[in-house]
N, C-alpha and C. Protein backbone atom coordinates (compact mmCIF):
# COMPACT_ATOMS: atom_id res chain seq x y z
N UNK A 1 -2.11 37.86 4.83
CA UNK A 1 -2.34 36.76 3.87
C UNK A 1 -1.38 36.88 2.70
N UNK A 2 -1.01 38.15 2.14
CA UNK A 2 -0.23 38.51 0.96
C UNK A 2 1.34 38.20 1.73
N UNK A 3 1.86 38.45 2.52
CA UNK A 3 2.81 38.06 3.35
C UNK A 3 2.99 36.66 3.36
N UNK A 4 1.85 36.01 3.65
CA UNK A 4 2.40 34.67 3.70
C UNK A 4 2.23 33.98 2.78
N UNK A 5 1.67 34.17 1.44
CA UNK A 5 1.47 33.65 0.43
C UNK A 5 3.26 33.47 -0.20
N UNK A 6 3.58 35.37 0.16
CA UNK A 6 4.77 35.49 -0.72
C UNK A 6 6.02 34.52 0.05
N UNK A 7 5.74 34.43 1.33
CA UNK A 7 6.85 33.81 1.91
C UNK A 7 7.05 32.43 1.84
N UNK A 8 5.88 31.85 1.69
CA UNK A 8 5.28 30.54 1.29
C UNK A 8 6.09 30.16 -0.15
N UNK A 9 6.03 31.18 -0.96
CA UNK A 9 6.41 30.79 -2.45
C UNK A 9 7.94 31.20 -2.10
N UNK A 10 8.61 31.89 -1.73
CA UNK A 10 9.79 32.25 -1.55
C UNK A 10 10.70 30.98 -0.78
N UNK A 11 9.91 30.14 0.09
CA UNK A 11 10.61 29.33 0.61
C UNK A 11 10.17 27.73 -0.31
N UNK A 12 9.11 27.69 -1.12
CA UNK A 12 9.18 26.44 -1.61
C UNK A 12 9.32 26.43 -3.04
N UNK A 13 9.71 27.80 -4.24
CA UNK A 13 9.99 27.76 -5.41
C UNK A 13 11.69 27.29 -5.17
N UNK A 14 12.46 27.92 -4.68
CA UNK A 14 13.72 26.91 -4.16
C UNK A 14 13.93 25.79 -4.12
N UNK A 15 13.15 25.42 -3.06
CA UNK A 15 13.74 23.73 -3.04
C UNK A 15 12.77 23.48 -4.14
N UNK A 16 11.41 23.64 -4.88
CA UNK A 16 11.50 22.71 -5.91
C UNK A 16 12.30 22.55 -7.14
N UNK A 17 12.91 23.63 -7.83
CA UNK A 17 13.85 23.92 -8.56
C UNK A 17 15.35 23.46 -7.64
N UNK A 18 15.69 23.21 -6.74
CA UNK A 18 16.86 22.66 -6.39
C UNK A 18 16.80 21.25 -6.35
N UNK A 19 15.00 20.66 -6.34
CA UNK A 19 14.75 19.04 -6.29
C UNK A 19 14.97 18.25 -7.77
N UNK A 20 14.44 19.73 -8.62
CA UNK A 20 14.35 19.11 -9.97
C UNK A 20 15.95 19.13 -10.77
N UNK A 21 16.56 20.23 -10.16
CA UNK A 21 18.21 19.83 -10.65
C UNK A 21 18.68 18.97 -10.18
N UNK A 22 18.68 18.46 -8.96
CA UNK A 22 18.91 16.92 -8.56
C UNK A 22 18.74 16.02 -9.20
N UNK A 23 17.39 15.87 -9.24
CA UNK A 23 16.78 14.88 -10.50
C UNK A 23 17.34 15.04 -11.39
N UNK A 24 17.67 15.93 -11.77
CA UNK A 24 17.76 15.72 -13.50
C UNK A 24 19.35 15.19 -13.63
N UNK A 25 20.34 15.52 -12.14
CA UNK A 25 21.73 15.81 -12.69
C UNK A 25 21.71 14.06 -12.61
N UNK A 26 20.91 13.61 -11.98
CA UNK A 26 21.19 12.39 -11.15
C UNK A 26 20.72 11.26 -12.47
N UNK A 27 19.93 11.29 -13.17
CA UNK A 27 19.57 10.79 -14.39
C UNK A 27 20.10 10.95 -15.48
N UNK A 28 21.25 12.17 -15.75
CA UNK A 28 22.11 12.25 -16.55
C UNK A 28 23.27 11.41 -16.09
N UNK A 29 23.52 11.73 -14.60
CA UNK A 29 24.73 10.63 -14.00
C UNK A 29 24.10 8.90 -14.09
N UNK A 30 22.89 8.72 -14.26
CA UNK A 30 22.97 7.17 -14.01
C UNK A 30 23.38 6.85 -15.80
N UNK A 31 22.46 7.78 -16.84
CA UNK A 31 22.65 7.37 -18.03
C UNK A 31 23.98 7.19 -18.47
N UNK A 32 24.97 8.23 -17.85
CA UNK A 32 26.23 8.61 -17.92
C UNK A 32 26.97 6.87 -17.69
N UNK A 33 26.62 6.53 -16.59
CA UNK A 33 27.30 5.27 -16.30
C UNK A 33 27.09 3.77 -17.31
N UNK A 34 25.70 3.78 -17.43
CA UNK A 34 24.81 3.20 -18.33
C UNK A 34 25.48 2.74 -19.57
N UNK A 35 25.26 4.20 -20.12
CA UNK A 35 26.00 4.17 -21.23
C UNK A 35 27.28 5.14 -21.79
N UNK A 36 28.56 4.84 -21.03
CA UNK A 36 29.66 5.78 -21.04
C UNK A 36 29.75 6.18 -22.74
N UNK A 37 30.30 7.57 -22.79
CA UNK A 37 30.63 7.85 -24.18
C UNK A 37 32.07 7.87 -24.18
């Protein structure tokens, strides 16, 4: 159970932190266009 808890978190703290840099880069790129500086 401790095994798969840890492997469980090992395989989905990744992609959510790789989903949320997406997001975020992707909302800086639309604002980016939006409103060029």
């Amino acid at each position: 159970t401790v095994t798969r808890m840890y492997f469980i978190h090992v395989f989905i703290l990744p992609v959510i932190v790789t989903t949320l840099i997406i997001i975020h880069l992707f909302i800086v790129w639309v604002q980016g266009i939006a409103e060029p500086h």
